[in-house]
C-alpha atoms as a PDB file:
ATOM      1  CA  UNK A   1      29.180 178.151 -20.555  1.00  0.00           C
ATOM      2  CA  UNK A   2      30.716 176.169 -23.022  1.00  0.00           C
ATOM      3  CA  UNK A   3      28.348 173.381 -24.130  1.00  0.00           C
ATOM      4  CA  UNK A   4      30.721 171.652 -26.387  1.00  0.00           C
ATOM      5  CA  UNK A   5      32.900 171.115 -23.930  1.00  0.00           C
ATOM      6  CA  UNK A   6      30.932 169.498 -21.476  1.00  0.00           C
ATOM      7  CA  UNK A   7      32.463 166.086 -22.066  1.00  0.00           C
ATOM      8  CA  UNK A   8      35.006 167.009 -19.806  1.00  0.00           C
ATOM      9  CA  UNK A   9      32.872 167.227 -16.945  1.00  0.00           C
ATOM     10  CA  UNK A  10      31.013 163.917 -17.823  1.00  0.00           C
ATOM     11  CA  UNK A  11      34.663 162.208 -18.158  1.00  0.00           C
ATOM     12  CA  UNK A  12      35.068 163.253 -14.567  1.00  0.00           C
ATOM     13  CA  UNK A  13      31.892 161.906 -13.452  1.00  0.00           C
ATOM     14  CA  UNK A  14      32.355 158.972 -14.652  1.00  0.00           C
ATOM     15  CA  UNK A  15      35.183 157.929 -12.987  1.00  0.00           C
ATOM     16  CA  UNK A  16      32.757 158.176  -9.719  1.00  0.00           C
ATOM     17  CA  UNK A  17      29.945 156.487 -11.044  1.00  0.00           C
ATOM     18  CA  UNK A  18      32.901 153.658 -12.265  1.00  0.00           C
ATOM     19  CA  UNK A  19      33.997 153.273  -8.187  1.00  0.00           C
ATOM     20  CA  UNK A  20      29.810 153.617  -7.040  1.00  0.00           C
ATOM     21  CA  UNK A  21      28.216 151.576  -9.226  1.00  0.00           C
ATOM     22  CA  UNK A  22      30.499 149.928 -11.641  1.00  0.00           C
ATOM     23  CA  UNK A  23      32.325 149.542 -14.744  1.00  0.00           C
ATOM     24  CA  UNK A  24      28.564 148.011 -16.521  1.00  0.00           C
ATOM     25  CA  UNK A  25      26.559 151.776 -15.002  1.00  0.00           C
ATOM     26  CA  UNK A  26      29.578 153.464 -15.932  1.00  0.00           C
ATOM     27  CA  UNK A  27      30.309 153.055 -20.014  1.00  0.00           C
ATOM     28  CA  UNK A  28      25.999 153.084 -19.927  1.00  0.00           C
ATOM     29  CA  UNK A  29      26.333 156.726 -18.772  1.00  0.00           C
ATOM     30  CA  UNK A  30      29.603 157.889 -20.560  1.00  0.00           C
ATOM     31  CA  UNK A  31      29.310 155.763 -24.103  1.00  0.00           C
ATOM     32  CA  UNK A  32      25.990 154.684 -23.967  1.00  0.00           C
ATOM     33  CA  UNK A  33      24.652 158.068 -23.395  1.00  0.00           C
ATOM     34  CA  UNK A  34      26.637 160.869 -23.382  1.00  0.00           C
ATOM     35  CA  UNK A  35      29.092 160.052 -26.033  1.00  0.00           C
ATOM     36  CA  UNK A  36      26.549 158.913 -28.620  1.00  0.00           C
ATOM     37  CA  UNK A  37      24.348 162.586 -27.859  1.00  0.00           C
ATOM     38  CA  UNK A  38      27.534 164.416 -27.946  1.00  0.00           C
ATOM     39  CA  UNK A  39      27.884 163.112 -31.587  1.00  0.00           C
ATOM     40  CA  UNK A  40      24.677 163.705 -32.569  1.00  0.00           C
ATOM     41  CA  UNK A  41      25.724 167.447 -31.521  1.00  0.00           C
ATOM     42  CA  UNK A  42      28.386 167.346 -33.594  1.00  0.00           C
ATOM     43  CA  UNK A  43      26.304 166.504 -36.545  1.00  0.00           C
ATOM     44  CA  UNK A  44      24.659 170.177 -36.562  1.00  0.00           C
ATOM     45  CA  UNK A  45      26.984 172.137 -34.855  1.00  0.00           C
ATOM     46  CA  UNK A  46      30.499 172.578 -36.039  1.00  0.00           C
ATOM     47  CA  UNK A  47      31.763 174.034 -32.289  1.00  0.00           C
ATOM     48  CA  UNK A  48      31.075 169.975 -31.003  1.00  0.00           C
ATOM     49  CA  UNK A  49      32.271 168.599 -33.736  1.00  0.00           C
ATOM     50  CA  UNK A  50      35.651 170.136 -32.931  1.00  0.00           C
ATOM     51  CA  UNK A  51      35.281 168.637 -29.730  1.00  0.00           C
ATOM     52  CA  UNK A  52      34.284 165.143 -30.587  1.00  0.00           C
ATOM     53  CA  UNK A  53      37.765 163.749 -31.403  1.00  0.00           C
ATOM     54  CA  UNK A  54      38.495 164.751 -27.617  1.00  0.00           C
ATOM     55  CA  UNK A  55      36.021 163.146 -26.165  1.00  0.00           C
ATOM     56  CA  UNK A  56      36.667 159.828 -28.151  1.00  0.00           C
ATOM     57  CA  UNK A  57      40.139 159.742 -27.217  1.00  0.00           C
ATOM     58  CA  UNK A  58      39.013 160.564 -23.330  1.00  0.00           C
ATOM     59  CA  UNK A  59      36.530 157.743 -23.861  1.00  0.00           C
ATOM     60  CA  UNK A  60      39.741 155.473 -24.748  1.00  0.00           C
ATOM     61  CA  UNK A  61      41.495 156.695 -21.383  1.00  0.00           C
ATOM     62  CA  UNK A  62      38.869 155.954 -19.140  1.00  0.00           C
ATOM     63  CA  UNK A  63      37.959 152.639 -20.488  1.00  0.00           C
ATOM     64  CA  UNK A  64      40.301 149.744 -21.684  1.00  0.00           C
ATOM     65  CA  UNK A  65      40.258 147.809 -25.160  1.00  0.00           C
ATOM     66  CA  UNK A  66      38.261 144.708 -23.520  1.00  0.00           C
ATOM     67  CA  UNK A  67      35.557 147.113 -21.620  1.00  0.00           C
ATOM     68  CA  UNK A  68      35.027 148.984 -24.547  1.00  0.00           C
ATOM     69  CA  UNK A  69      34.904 146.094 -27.329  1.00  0.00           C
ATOM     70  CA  UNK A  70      32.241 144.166 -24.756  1.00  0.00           C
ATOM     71  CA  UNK A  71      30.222 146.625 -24.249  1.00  0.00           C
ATOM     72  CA  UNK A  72      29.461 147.615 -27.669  1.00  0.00           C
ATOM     73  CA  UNK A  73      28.781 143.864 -28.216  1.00  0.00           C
ATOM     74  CA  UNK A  74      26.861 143.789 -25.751  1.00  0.00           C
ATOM     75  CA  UNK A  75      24.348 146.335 -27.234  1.00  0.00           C
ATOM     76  CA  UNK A  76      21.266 145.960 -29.954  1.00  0.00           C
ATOM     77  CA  UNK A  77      22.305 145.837 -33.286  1.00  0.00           C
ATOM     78  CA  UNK A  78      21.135 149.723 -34.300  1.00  0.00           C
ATOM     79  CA  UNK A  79      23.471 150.957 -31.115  1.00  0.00           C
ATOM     80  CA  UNK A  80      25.564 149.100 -31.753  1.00  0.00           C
ATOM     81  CA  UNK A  81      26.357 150.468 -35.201  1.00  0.00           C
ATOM     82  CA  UNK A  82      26.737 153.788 -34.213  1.00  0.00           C
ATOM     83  CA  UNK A  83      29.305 152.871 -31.409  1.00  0.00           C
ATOM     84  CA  UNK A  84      31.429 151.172 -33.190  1.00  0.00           C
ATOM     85  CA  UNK A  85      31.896 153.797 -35.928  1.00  0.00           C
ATOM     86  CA  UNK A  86      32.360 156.696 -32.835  1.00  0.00           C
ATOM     87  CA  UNK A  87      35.041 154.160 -30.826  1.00  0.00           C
ATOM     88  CA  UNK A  88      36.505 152.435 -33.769  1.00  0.00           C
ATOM     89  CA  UNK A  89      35.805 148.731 -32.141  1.00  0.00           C
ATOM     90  CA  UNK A  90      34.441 145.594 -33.958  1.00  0.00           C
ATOM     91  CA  UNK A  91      32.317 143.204 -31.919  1.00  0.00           C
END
């Protein structure tokens, strides 16, 4: 299987967890958690870091300006950091 390109799968699943549970459950899952391990990935190994740009821009598709910029407001100061430097959002 190819690890680093699990983010596509995850993209997918979010859309299902957006319609189930929300838009709040469903940048938790994506951004929250899967986009900020994926980078941490990408830090060590050069096959994800290929892949990262992808998965920001898929993050971009999925989610609108206003989601994106309120939810990484929305977050502790630490996480928030980090978030904004992967999405390219101020808060």
């Amino acid at each position: 299987m190819d690890f680093h390109k699990i983010w596509q799968e995850q993209c997918e699943a979010t859309h299902t967890i957006r319609e189930r549970f929300g838009v709040k459950s469903a940048l938790d899952y994506l951004v929250g958690e899967k986009l900020l391990n994926f980078a941490k990935a990408a830090d060590q190994d050069p096959e994800f870091a290929a892949e990262l740009p992808r998965f920001q821009a898929a993050v971009w598709e999925i989610f609108n300006p206003y989601e994106l910029s309120g939810y990484v407001a929305s977050l502790k100061p630490s996480a928030r950091k980090k978030l904004q430097k992967l999405l390219y959002v101020s808060s």
